[in-house]
Protein backbone atom coordinates (compact mmCIF):
# COMPACT_ATOMS: atom_id res chain seq x y z
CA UNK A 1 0.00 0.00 0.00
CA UNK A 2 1.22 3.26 -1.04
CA UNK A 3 1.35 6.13 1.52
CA UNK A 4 -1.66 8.58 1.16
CA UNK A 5 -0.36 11.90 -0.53
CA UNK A 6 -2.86 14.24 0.85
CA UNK A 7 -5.08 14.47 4.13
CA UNK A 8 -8.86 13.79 4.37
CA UNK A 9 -11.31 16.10 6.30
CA UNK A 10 -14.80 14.86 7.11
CA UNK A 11 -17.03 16.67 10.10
CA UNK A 12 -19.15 14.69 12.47
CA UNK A 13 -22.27 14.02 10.65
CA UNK A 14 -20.65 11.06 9.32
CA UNK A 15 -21.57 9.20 12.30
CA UNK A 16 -18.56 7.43 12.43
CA UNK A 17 -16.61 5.83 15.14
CA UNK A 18 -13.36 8.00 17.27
CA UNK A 19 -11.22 4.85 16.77
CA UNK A 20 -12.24 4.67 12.68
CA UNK A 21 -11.47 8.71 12.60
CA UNK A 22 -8.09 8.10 14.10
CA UNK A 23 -6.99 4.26 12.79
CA UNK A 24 -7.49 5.75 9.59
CA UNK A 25 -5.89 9.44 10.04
CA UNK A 26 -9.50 11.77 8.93
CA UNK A 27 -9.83 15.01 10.88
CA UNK A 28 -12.97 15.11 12.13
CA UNK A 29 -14.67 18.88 12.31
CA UNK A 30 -17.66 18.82 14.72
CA UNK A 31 -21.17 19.99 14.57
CA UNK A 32 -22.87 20.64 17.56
CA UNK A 33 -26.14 21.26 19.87
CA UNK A 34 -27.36 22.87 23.26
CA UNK A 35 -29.74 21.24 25.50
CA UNK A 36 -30.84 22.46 28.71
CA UNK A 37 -28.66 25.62 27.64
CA UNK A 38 -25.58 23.33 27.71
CA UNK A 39 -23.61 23.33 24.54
CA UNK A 40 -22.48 19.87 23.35
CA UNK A 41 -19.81 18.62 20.90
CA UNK A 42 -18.78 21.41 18.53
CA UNK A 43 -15.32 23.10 19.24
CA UNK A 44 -15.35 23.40 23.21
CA UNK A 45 -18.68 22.15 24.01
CA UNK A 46 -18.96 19.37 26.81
CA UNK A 47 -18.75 15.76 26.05
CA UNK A 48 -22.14 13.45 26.02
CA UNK A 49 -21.77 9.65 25.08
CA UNK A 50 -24.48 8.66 22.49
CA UNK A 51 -26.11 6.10 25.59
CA UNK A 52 -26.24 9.44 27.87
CA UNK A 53 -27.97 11.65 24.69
CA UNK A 54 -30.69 9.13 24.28
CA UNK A 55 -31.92 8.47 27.75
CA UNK A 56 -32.13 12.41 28.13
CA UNK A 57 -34.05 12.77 24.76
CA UNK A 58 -36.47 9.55 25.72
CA UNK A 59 -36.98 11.99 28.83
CA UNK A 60 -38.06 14.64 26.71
CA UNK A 61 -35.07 16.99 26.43
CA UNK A 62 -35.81 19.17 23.15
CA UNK A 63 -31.77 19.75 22.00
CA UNK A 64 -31.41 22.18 19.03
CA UNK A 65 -28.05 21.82 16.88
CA UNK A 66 -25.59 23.87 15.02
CA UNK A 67 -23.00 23.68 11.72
CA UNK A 68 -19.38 23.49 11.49
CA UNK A 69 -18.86 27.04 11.04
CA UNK A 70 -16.72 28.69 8.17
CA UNK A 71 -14.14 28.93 11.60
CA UNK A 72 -13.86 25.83 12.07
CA UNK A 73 -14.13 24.83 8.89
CA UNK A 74 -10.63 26.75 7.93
CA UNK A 75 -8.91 25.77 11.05
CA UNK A 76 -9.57 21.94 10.03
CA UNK A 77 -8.48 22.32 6.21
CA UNK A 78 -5.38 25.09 7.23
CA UNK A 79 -3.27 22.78 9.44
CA UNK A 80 -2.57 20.29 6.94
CA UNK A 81 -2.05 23.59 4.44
CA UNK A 82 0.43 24.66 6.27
CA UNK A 83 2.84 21.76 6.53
CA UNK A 84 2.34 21.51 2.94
CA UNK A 85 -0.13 18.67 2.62
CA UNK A 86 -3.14 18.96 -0.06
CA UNK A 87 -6.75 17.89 1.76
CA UNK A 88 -9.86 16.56 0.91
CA UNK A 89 -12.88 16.80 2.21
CA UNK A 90 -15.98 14.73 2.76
CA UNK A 91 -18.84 16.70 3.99
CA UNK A 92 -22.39 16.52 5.72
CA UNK A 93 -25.16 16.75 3.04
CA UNK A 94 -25.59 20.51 1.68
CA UNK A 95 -29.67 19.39 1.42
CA UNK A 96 -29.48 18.98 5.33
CA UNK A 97 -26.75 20.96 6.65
CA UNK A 98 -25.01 24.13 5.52
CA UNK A 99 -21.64 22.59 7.06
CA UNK A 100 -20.79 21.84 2.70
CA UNK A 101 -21.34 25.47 2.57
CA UNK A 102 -18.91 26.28 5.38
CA UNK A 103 -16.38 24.08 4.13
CA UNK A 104 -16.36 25.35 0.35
CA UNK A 105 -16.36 29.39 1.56
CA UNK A 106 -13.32 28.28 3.66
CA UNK A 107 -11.66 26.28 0.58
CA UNK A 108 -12.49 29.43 -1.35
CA UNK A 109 -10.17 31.63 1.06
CA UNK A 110 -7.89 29.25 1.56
CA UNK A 111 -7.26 28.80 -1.87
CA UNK A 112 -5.76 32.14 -2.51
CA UNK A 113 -3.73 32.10 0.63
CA UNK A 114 -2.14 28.71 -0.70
CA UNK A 115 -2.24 28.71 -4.13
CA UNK A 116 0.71 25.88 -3.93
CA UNK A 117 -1.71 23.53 -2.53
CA UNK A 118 -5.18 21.44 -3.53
CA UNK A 119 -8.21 21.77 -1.71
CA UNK A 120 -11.10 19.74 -3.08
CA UNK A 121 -14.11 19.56 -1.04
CA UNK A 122 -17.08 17.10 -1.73
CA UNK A 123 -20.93 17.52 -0.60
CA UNK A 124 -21.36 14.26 0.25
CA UNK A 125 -25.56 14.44 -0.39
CA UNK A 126 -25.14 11.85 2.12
CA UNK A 127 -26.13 11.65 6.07
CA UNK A 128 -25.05 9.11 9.10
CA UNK A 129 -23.23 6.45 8.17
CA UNK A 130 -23.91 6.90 4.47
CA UNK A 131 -21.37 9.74 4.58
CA UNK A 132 -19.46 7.34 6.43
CA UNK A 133 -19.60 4.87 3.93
CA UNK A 134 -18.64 7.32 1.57
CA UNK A 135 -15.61 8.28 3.64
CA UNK A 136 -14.76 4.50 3.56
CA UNK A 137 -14.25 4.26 -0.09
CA UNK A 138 -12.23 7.53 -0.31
CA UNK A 139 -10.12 5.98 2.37
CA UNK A 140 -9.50 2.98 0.77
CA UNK A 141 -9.25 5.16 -2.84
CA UNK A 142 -6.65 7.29 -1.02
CA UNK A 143 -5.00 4.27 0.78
CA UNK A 144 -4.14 2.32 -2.75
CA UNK A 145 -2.21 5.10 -3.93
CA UNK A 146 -4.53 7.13 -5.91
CA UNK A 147 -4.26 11.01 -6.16
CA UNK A 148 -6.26 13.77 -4.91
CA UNK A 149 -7.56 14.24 -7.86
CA UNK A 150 -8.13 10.67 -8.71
CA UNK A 151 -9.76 10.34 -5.14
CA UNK A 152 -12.12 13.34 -5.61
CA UNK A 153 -13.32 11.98 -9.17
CA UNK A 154 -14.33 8.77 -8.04
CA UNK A 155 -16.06 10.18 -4.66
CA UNK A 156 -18.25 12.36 -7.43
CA UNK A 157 -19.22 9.62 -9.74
CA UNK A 158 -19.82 7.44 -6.21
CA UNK A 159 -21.96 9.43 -4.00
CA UNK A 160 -25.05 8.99 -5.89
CA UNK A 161 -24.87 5.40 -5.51
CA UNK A 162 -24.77 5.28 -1.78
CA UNK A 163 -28.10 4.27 -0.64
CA UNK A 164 -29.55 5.12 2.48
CA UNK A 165 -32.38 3.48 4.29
CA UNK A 166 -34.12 4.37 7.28
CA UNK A 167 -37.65 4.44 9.57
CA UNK A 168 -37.89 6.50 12.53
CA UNK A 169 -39.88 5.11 16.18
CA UNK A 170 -41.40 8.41 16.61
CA UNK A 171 -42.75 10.89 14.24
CA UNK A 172 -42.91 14.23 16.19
CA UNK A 173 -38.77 14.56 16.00
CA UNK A 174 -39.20 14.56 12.36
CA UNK A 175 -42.46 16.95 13.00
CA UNK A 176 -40.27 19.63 14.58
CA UNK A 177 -37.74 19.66 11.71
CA UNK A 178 -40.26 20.25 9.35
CA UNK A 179 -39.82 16.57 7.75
CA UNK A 180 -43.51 15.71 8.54
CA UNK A 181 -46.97 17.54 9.18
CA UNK A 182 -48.25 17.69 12.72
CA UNK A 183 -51.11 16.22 11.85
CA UNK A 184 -49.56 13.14 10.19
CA UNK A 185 -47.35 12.94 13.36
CA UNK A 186 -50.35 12.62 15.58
CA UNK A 187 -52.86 10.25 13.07
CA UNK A 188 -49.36 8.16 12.51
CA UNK A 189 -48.50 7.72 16.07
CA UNK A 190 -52.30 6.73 16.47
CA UNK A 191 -51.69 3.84 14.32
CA UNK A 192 -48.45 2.99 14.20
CA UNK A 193 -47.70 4.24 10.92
CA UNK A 194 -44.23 3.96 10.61
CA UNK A 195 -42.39 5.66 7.61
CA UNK A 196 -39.73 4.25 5.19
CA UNK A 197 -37.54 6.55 3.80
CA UNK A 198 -34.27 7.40 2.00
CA UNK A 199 -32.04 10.42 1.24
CA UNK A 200 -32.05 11.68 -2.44
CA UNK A 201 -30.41 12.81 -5.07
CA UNK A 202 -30.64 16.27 -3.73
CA UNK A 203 -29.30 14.72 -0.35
CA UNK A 204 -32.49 15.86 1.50
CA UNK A 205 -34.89 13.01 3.37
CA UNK A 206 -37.92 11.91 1.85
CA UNK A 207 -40.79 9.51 2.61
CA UNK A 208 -40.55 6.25 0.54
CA UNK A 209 -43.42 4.68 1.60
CA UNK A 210 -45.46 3.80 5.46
CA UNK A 211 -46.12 0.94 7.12
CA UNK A 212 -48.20 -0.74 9.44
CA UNK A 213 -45.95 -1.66 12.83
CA UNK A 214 -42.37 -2.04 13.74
CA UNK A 215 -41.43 -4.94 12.88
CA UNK A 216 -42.92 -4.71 9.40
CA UNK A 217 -40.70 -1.47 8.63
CA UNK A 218 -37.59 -2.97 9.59
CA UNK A 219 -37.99 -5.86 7.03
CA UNK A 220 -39.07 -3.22 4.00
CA UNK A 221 -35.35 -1.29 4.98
CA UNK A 222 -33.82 -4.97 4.23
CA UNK A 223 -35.87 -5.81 1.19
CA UNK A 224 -35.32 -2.05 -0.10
CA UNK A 225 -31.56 -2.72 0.87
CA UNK A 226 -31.57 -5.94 -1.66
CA UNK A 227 -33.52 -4.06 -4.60
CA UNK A 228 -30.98 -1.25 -4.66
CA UNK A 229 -27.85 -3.03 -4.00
CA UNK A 230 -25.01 -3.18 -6.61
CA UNK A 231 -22.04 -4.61 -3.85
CA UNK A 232 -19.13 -7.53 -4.26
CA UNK A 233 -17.87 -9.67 -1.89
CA UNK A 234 -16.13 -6.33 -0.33
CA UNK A 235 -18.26 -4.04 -0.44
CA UNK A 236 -19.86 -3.47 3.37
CA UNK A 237 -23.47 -2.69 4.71
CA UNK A 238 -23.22 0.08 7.14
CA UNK A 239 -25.94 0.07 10.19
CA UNK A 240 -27.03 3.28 12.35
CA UNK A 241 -29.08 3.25 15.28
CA UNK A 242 -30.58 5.59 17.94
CA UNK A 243 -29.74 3.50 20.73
CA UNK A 244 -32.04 0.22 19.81
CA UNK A 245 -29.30 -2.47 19.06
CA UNK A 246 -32.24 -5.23 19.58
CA UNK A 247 -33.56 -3.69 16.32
CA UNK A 248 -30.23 -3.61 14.98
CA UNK A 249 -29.45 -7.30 15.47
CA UNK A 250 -33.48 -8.35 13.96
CA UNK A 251 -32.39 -6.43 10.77
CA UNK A 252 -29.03 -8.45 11.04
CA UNK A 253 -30.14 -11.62 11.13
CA UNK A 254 -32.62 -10.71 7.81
CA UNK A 255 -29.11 -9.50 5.77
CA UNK A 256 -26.98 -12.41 7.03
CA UNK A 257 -29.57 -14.92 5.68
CA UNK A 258 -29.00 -13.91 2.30
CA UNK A 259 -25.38 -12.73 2.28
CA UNK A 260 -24.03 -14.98 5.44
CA UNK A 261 -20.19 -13.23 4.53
CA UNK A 262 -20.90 -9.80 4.08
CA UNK A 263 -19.18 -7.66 6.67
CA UNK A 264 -21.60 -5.41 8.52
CA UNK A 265 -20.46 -1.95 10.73
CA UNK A 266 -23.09 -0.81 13.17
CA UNK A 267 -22.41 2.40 15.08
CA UNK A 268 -25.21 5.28 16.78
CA UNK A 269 -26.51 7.65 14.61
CA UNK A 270 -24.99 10.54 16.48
CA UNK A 271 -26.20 13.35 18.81
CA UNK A 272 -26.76 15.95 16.12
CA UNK A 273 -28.74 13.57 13.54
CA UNK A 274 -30.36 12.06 16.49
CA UNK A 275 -31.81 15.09 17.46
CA UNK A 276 -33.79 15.07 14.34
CA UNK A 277 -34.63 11.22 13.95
CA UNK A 278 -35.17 10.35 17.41
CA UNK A 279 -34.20 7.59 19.02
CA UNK A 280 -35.50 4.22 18.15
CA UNK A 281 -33.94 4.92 14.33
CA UNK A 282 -33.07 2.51 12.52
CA UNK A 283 -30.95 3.58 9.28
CA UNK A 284 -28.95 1.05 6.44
CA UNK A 285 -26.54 1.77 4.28
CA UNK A 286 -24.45 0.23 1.00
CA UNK A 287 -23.62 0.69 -2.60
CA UNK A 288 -26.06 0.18 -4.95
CA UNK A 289 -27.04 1.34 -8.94
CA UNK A 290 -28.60 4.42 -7.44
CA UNK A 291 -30.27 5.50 -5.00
């Protein structure tokens, strides 16, 4: 393996694991939120594990989050700049998040401070662990040798094809950030009306379809999962969760049944997303045709 010839930049709606972050040397930029007028995360905001975030949100803590400012944004791309290292960087879905936006003013600035050096900087349209699984091929792009260049082409032709996956437990998170009516929240918590849904080409969330129960929406995510995928033998499936890992291990058991070897990464879906899906989420990734 040749050694990587430029740095990677991601921010922290990724959803990935610390120990992934740092195995794999990504700089990690980090959005935020404040609940109970304590700021969280971000640059200088306390520390919450993902177990302590959920139990306060199943009490009925109402967090509110924030970007990756253009800040912080510069201070994560500049440090590599200035001991002369290109970077790359994989970013939060620009239909979700203005972090993309912060990121490309700061490349913009940047740019004409350094014009030596490369900056590329890629709106991943993807959320969670989709714009982890992103980051994963661009890794492993990066790690075989391939140029910045080369890297950031094939992370543009790819991000379509990451497919995302998800149903939410309860509909008035998505209510409050405008991703459902209040009046669907309320007739679809009457009935258990639990909704399938995906992230788009335009890297915004959308309703696929609703189902009747629990159980019945985690199996659609799997068969949906099957229909879209395009994967080899090592390609992965990527698994978020707002803190429900006996939901996590059901949906499991339905992917190992048809592809027994297929390697499978489960991690939360993080504070920031979580505020907006709620716990109880259940969210799939992979590579497929499209999404």
């Amino acid at each position: 393996m040749e050694k990587r010839n430029f740095d990677i930049v991601t921010d922290s709606g990724c959803d990935m694991p610390a120990e992934y972050l740092e195995q794999h040397g990504v700089s990690c930029a980090k959005l935020g939120f404040t609940m109970n007028n304590i700021n969280y995360e971000g640059e200088g905001g306390e520390h919450i594990t993902e177990k302590e975030f959920y139990a306060k949100l199943r009490a009925g803590s109402m967090p509110t989050t924030y970007q990756v400012t253009g800040e912080m944004a510069r201070q994560h791309i500049e440090k590599s700049l200035k001991v002369g290292r290109d970077v790359l960087v994989v970013a939060f879905s620009g239909g979700l998040s203005g972090t993309a936006g912060s990121f490309i003013v700061a490349a913009r600035q940047l740019s004409e401070e350094y014009p030596d050096r490369k900056i590329r900087v890629i709106d991943s349209l993807c959320a969670s662990m989709g714009q982890g699984l992103l980051l994963h091929y661009v890794v492993k792009k990066a790690d075989e040798g391939a140029s910045i260049d080369e890297t950031y082409e094939y992370a543009e032709t790819l991000k379509l094809k990451i497919c995302h996956h998800f149903t939410v437990d309860n509909l008035f998170h998505l209510k409050r950030g405008g991703r459902v009516s209040t009046a669907s929240a309320i007739i679809g918590s009457m009935l258990k009306i639990k909704p399938v849904m995906h992230v788009d080409n335009e890297g915004k969330l959308t309703v696929l379809s609703k189902v009747m129960g629990r159980k019945k929406s985690l199996a659609t995510l799997v068969e949906n999962l099957f229909a879209s995928a395009d994967m080899d033998e090592t390609d992965p499936i990527f698994i978020s969760h707002g803190d429900c890992i006996e939901d996590v291990e059901y949906v499991k058991g339905l992917i190992l049944q048809r592809l027994p070897n297929v390697e499978i990464y489960v991690h939360y879906v993080g504070t920031v997303i979580g505020t907006h899906s709620g716990a109880g989420t259940v969210a799939l990734f992979n590579k497929g045709k499209q999404r």
